[in-house]
C-alpha atoms as a PDB file:
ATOM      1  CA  UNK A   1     -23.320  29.115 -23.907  1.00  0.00           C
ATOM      2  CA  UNK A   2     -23.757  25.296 -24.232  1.00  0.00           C
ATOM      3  CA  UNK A   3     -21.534  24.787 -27.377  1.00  0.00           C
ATOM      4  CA  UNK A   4     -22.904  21.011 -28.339  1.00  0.00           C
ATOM      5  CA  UNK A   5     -26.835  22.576 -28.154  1.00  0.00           C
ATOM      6  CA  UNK A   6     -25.540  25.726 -30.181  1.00  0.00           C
ATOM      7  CA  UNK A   7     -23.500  23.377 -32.626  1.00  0.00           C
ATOM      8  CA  UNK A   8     -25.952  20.989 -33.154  1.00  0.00           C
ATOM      9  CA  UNK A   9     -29.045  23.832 -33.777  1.00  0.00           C
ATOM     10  CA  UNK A  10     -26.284  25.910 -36.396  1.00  0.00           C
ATOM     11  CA  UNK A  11     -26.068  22.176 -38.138  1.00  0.00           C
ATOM     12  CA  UNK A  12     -29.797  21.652 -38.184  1.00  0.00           C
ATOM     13  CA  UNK A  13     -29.903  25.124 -40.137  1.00  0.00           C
ATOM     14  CA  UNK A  14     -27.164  24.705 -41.941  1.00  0.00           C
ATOM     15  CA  UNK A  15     -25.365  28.017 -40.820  1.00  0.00           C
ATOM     16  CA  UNK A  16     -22.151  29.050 -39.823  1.00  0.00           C
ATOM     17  CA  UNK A  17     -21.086  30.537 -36.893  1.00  0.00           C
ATOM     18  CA  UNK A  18     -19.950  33.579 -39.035  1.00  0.00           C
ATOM     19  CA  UNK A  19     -23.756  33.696 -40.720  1.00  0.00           C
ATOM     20  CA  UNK A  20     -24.895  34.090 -36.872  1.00  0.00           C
ATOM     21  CA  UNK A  21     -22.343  36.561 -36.112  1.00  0.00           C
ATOM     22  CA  UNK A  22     -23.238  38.569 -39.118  1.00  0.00           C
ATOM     23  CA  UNK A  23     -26.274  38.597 -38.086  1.00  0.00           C
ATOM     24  CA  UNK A  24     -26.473  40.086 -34.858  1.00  0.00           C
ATOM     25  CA  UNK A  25     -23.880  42.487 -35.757  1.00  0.00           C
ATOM     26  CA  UNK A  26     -20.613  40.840 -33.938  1.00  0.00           C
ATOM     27  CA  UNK A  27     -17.628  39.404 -35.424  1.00  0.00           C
ATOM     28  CA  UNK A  28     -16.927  35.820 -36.450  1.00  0.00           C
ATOM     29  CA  UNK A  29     -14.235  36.123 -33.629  1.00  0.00           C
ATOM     30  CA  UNK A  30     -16.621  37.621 -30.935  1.00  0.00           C
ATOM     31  CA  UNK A  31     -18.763  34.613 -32.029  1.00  0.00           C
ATOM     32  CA  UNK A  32     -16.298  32.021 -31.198  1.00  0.00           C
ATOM     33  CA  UNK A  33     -15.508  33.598 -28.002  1.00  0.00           C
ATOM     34  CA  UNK A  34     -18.810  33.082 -26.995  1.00  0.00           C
ATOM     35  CA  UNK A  35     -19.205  29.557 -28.151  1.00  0.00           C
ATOM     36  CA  UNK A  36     -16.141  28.576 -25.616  1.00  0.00           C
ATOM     37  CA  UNK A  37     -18.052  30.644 -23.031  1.00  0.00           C
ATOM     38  CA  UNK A  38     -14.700  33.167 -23.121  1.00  0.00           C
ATOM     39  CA  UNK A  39     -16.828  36.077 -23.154  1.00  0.00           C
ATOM     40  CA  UNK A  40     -20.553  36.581 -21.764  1.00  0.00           C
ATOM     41  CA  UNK A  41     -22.713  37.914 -24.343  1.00  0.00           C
ATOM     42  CA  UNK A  42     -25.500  40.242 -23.732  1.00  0.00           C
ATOM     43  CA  UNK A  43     -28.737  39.870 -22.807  1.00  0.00           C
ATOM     44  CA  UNK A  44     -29.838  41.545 -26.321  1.00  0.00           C
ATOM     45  CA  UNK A  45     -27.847  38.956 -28.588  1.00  0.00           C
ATOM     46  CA  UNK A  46     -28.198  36.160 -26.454  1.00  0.00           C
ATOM     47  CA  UNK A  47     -32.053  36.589 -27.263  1.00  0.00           C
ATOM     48  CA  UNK A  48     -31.512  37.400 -31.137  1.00  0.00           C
ATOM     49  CA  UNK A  49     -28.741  34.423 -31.018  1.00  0.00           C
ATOM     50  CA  UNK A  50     -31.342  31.743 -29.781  1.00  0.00           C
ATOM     51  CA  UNK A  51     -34.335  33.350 -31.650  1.00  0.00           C
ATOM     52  CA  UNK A  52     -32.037  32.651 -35.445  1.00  0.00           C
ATOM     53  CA  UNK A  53     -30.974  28.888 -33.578  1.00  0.00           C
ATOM     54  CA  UNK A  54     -34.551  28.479 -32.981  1.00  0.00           C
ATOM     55  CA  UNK A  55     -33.456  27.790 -29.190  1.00  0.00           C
ATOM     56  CA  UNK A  56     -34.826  29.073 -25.840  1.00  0.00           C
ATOM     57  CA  UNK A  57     -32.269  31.661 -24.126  1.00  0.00           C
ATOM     58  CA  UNK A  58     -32.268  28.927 -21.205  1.00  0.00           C
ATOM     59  CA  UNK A  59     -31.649  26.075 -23.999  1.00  0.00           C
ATOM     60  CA  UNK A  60     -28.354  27.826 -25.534  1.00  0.00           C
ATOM     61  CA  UNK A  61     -27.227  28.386 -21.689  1.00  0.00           C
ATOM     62  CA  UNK A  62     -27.769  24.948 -21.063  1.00  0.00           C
ATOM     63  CA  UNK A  63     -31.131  24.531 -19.285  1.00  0.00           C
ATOM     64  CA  UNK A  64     -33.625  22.564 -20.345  1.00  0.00           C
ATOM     65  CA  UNK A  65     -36.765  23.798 -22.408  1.00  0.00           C
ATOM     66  CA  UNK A  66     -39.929  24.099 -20.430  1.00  0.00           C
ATOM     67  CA  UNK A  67     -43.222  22.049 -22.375  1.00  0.00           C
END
C-alpha cells in the first residue's frame, strides 16, 4: 500500500485508520499491518479500501491515476 497516498487521502476525509478498518470489517491492527505493507490485503478490501479513500486500487498501491 503506498502509506503517504493512503495517509494523506484518510486526512483529506478526516478518518482514522480504525474508521477504515471498521469499515471493511478488519481490525484497527490488520489495518496498520497493511499500511506498513506487512500484510497483503485482498483484492476485495483493497477495492472497498480505495473506493472509502476515494483512491484508484493502482493509486493506494502506488501507481499513478490514469486521466
Amino acid at each position: 500500500m503506498n502509506r503517504a497516498k493512503a495517509l494523506k487521502a484518510l486526512a483529506e476525509k478526516g478518518m482514522t485508520q480504525r474508521e477504515v478498518a471498521d469499515m471493511i470489517g478488519i481490525s484497527p491492527a490488520m489495518f496498520s499491518k497493511y499500511m506498513l505493507n506487512r500484510n497483503v490485503m485482498r483484492v476485495d478490501m483493497a477495492i472497498r479500501t480505495a473506493g472509502i479513500l476515494g483512491l484508484t486500487v493502482e493509486e493506494l498501491f502506488g501507481g499513478e491515476k490514469d486521466d
